[in-house]
N, C-alpha and C. Protein backbone atom coordinates (compact mmCIF):
# COMPACT_ATOMS: atom_id res chain seq x y z
N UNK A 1 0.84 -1.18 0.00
CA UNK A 1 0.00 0.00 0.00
C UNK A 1 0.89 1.25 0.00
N UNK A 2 0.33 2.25 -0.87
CA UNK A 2 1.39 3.41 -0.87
C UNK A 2 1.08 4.42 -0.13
N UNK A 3 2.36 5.64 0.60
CA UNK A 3 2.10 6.63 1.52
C UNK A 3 1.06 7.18 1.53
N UNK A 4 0.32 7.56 0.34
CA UNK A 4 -0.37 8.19 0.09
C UNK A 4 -1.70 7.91 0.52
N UNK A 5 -2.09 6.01 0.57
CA UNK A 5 -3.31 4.98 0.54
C UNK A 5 -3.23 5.36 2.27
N UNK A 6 -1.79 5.00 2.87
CA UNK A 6 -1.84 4.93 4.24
C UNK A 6 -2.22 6.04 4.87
N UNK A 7 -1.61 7.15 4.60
CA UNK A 7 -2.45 8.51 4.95
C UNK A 7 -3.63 8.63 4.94
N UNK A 8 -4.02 8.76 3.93
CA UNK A 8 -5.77 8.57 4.04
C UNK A 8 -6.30 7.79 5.10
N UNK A 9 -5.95 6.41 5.21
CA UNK A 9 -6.46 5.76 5.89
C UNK A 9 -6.78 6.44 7.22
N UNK A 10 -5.23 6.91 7.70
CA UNK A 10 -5.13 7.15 8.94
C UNK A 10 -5.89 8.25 8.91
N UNK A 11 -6.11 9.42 8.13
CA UNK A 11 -7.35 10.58 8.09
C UNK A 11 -8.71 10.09 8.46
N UNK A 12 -8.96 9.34 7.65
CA UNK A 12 -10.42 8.75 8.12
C UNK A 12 -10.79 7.70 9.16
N UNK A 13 -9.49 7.29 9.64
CA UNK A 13 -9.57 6.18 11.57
C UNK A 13 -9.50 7.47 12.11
N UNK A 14 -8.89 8.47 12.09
CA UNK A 14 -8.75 9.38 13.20
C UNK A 14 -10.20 10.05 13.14
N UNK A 15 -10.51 10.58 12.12
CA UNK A 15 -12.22 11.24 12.44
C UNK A 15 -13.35 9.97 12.99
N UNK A 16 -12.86 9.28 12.48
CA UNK A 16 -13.88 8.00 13.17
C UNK A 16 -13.71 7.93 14.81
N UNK A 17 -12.38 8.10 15.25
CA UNK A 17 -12.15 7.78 16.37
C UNK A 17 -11.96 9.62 17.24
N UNK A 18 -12.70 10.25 16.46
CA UNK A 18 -12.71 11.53 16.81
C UNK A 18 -11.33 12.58 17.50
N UNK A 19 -10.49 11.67 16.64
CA UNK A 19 -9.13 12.33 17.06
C UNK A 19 -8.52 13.51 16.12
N UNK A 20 -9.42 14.60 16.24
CA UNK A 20 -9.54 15.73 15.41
C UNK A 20 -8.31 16.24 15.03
N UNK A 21 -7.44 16.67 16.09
CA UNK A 21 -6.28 17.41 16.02
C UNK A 21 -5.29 16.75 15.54
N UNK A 22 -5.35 15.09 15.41
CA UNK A 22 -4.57 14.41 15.23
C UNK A 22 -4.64 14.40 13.39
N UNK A 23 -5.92 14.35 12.65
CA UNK A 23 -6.28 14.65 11.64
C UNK A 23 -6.14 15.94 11.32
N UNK A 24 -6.43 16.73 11.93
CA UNK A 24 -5.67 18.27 11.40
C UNK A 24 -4.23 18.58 11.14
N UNK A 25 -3.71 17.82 12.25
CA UNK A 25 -1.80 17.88 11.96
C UNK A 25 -1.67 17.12 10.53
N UNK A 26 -2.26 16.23 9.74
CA UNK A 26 -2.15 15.92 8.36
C UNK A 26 -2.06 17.32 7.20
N UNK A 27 -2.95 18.28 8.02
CA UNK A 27 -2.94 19.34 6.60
C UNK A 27 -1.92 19.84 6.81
N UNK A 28 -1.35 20.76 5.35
CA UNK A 28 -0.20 22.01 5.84
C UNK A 28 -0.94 23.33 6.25
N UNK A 29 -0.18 24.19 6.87
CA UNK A 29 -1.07 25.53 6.86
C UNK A 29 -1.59 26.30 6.24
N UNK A 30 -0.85 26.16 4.84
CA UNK A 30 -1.88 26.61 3.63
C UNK A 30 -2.86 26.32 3.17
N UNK A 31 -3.69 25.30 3.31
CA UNK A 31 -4.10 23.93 3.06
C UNK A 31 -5.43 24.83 2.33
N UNK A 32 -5.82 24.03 1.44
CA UNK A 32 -7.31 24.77 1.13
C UNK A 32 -8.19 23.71 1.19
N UNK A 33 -9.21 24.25 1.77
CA UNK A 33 -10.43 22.71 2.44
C UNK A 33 -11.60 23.48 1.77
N UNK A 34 -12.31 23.04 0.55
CA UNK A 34 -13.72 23.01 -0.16
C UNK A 34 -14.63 22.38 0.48
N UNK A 35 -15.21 22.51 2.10
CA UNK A 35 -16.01 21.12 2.24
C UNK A 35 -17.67 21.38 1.79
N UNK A 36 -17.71 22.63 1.99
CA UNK A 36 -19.62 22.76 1.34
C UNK A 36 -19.52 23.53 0.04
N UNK A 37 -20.33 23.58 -0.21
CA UNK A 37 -20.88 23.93 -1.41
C UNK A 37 -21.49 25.28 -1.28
N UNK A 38 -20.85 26.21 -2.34
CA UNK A 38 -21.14 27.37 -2.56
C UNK A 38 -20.18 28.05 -1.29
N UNK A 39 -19.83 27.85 -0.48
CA UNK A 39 -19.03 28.45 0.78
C UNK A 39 -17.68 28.88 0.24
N UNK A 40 -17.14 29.85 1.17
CA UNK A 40 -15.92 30.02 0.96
C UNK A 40 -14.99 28.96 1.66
N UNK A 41 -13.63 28.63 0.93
CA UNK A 41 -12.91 27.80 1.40
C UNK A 41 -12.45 27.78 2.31
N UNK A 42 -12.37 27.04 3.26
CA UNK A 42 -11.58 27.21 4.71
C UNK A 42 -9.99 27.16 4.51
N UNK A 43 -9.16 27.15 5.76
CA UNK A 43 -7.66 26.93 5.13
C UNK A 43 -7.01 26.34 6.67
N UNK A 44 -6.12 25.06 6.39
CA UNK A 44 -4.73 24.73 7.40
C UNK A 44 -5.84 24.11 8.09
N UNK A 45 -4.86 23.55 9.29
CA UNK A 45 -5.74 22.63 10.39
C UNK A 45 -7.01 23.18 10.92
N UNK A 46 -6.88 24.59 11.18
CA UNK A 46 -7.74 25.12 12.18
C UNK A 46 -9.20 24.68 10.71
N UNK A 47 -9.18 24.93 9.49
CA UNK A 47 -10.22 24.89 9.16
C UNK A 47 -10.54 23.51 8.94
N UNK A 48 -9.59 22.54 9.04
CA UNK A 48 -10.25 21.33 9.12
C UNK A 48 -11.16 20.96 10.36
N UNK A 49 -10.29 21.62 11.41
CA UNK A 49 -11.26 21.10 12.80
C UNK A 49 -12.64 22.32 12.63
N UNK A 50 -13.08 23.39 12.38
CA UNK A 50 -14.04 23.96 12.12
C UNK A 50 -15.24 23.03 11.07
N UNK A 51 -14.70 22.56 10.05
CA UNK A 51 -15.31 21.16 9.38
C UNK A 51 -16.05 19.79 10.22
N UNK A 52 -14.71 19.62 10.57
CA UNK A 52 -14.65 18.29 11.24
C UNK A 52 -16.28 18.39 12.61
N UNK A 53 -15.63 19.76 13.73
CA UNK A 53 -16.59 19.82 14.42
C UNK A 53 -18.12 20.35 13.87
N UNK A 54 -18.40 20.71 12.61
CA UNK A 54 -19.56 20.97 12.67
C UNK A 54 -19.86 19.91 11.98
N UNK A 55 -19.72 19.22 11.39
CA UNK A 55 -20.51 17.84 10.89
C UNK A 55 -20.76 16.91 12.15
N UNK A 56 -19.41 16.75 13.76
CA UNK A 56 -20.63 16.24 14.75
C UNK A 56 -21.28 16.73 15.19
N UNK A 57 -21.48 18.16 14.76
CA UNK A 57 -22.43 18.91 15.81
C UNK A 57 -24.08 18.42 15.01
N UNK A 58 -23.84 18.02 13.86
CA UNK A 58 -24.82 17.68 13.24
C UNK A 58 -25.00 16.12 13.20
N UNK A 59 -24.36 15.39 13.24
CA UNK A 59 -24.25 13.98 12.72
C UNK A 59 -23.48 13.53 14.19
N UNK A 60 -23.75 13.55 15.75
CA UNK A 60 -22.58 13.04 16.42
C UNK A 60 -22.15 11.92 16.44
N UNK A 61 -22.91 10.85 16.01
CA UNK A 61 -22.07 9.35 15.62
C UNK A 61 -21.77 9.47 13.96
N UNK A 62 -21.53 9.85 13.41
CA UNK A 62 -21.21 10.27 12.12
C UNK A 62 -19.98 9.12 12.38
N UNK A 63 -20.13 8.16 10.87
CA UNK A 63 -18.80 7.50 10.75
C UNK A 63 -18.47 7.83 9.31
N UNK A 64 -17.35 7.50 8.97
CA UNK A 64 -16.99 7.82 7.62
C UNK A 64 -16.08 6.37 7.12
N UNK A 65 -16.37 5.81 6.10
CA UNK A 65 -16.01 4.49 5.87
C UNK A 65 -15.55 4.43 4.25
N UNK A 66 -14.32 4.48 3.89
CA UNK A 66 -13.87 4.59 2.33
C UNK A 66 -14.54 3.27 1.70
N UNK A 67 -15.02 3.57 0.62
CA UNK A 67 -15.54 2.84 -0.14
C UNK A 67 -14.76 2.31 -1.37
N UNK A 68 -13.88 3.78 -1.86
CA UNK A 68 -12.92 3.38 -3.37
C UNK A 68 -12.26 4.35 -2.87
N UNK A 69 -10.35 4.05 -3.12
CA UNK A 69 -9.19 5.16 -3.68
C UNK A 69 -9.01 5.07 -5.12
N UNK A 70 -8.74 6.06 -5.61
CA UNK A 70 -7.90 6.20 -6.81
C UNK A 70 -7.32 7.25 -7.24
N UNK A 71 -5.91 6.66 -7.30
CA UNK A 71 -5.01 7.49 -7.68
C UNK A 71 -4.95 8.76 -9.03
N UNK A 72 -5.02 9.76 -8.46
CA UNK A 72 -5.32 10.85 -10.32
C UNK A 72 -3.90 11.46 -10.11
N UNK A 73 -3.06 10.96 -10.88
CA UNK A 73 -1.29 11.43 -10.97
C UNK A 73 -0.33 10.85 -10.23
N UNK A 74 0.17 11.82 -9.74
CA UNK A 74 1.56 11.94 -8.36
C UNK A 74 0.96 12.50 -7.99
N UNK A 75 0.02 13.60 -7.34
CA UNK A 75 -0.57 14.29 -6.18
C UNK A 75 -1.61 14.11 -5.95
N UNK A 76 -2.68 13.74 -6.45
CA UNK A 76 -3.91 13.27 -6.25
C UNK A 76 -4.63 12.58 -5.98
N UNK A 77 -5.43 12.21 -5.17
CA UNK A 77 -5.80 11.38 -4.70
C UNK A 77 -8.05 11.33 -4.93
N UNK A 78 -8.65 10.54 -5.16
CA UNK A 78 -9.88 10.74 -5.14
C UNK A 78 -10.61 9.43 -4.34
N UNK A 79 -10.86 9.91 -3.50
CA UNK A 79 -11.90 9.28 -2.19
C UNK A 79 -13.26 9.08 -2.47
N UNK A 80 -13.92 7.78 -2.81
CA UNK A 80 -15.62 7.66 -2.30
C UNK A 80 -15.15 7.14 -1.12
N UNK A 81 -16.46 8.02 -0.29
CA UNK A 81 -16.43 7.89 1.20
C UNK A 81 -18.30 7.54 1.15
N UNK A 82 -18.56 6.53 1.75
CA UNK A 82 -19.94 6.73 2.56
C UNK A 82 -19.78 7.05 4.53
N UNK A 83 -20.71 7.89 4.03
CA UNK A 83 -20.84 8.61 5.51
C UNK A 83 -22.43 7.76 6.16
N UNK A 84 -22.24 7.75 7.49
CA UNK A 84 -23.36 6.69 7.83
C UNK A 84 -23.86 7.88 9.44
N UNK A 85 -24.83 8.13 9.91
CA UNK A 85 -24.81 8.76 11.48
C UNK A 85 -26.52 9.42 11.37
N UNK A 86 -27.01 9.61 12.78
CA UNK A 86 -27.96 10.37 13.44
C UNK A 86 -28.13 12.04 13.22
N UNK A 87 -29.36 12.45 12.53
CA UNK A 87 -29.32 13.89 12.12
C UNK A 87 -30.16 13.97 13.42
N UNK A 88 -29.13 14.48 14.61
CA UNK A 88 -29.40 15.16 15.48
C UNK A 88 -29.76 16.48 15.56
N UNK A 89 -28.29 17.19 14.92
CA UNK A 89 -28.66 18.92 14.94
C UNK A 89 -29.39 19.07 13.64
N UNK A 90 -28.54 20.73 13.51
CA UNK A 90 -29.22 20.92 12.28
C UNK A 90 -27.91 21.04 11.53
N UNK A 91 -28.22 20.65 10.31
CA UNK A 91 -27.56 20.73 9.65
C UNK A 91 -26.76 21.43 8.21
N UNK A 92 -25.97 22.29 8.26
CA UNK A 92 -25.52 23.76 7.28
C UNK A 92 -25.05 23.01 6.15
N UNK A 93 -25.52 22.94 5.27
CA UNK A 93 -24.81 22.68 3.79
C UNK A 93 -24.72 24.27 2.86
N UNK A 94 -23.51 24.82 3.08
CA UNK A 94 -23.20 25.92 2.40
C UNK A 94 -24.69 26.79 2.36
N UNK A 95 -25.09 27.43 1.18
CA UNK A 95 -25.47 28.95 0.73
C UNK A 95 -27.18 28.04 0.93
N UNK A 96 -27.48 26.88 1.36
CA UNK A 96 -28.63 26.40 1.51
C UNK A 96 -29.91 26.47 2.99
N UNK A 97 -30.97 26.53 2.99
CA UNK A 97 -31.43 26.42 4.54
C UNK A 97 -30.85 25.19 5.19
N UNK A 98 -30.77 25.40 6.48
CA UNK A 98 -30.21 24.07 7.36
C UNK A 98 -31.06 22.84 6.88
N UNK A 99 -30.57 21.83 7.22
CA UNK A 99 -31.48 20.76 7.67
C UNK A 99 -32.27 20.56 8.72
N UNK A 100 -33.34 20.60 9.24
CA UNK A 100 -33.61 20.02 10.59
C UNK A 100 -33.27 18.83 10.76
N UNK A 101 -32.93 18.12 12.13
CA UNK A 101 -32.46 17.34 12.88
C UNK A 101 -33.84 16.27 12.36
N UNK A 102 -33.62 14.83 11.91
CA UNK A 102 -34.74 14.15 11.74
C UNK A 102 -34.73 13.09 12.91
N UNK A 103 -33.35 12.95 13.46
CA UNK A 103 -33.30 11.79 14.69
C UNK A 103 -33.34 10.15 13.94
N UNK A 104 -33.26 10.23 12.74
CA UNK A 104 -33.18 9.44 11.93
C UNK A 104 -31.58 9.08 11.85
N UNK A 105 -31.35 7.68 11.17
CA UNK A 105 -30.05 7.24 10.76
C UNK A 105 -30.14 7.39 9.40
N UNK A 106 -28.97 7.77 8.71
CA UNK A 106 -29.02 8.21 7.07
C UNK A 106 -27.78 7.71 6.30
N UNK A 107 -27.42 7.25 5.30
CA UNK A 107 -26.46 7.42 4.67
C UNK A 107 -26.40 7.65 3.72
N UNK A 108 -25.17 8.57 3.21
CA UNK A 108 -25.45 9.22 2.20
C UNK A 108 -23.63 9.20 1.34
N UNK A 109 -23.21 9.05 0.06
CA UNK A 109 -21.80 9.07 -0.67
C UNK A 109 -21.33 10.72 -0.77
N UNK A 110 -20.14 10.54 -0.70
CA UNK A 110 -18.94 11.60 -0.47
C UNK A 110 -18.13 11.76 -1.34
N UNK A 111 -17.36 12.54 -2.27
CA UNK A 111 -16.24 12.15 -2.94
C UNK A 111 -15.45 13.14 -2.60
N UNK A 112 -14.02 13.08 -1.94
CA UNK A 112 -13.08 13.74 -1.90
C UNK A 112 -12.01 13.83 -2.35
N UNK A 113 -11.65 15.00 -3.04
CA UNK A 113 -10.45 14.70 -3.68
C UNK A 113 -9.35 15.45 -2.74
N UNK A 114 -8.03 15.06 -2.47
CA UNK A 114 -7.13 15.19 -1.66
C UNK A 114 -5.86 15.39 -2.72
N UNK A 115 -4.80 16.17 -2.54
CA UNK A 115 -3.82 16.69 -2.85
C UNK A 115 -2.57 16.86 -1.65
N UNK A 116 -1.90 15.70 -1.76
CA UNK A 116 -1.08 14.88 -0.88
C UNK A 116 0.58 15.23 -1.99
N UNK A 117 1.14 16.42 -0.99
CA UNK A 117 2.58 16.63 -0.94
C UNK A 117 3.27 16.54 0.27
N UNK A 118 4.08 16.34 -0.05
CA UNK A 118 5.14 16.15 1.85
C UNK A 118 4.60 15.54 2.45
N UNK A 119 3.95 14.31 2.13
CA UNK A 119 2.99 13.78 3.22
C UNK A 119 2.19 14.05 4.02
N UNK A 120 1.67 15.55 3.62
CA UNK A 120 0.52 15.89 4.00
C UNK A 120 -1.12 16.55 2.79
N UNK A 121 -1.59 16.74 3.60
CA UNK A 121 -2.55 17.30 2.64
C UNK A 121 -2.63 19.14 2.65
N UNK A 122 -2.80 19.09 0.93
CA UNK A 122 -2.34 20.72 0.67
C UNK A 122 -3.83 21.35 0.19
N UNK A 123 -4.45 20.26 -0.03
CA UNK A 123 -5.87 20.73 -0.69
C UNK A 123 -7.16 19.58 -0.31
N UNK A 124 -8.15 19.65 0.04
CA UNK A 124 -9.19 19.04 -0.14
C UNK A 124 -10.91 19.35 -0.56
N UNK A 125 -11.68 18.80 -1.22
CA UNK A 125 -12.56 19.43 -1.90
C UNK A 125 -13.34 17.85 -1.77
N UNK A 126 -14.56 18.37 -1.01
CA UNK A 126 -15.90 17.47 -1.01
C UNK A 126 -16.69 17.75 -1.66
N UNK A 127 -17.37 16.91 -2.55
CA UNK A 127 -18.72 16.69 -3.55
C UNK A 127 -19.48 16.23 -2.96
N UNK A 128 -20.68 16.49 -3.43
CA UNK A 128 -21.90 15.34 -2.53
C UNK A 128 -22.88 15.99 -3.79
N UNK A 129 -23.87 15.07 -3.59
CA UNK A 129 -24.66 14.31 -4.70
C UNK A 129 -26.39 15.48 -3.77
N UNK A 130 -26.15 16.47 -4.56
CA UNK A 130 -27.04 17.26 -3.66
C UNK A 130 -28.44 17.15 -3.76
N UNK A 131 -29.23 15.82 -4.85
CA UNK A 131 -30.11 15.66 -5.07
C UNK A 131 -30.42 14.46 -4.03
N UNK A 132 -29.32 13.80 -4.00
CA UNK A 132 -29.74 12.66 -3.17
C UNK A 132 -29.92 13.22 -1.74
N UNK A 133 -28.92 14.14 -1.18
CA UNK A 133 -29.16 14.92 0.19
C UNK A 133 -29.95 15.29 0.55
N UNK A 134 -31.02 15.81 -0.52
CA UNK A 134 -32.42 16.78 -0.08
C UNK A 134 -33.30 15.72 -0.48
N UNK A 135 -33.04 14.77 -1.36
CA UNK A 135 -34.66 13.65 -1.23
C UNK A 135 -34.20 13.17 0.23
N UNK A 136 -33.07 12.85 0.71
CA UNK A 136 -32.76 12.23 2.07
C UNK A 136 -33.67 13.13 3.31
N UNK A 137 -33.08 14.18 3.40
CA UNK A 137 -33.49 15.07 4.46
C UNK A 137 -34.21 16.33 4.59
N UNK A 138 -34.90 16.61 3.37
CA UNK A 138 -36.27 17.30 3.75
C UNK A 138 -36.39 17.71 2.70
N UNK A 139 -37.29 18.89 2.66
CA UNK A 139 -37.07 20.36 1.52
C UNK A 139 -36.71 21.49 2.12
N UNK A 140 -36.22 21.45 3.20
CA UNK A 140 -35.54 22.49 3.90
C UNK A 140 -34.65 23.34 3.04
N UNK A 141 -33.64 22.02 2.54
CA UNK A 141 -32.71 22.85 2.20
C UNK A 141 -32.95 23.62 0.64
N UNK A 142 -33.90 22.63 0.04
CA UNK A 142 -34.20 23.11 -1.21
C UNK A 142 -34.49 24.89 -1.68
């Protein structure tokens, strides 16, 4: 398995195992993090843990479980992730109304693409399938 496969890995055991900071020390400080849609980009660890904590503030058993890697070059990396957890809070998807909290279990696919230099991450950018999100969890956000 290559540096790159193992990193990841360890990105997504550490949010599973809610070891935030430990997953933030992966980014560099420049880092640019795309995680919603329509939002401005966050940047470096601090905006990963700003990420990180508002998806449990919404999802607190939120797991994240890789589904496919594949490699796009020498720096790239592209992640399906299914995400599985309890819509407790509410939930912010970028320039959209929240979700309300359904108390329901949901799962829903992720794709991240990651940009892995120095053995860390310099860029990341989440997709999500925004039709499937809103038949999932209401017309709130619609």
């Amino acid at each position: 398995m290559s540096d790159a496969h193992l990193l990841i890995r360890e990105y997504y055991k550490a949010f599973n195992e809610r070891r935030f900071n430990d997953a933030a020390e992966m980014f560099t400080h420049d880092a640019v993090l795309e995680h919603l849609p329509a939002s401005p980009p966050l940047h470096g660890p601090a905006g990963y843990l700003q990420s990180a904590r508002a998806a449990v503030a919404a999802f607190p058993d939120l797991t994240l479980q890789i589904v496919h890697v594949e490699q796009r070059g020498d720096t790239i990396c592209e992640v399906d992730v299914l995400c599985t957890g309890t819509l407790e809070g509410e939930w912010k998807m970028g320039n959209l109304e929240p979700f309300k909290p359904t108390r329901r279990r949901h799962s829903y696919q992720i794709r991240e693409m990651l940009e892995i230099r120095g053995g860390k991450f310099t860029y990341s950018s989440v997709s999500w399938n925004l039709q499937d999100i809103v038949s999932q969890f209401g017309k709130s956000g619609a």
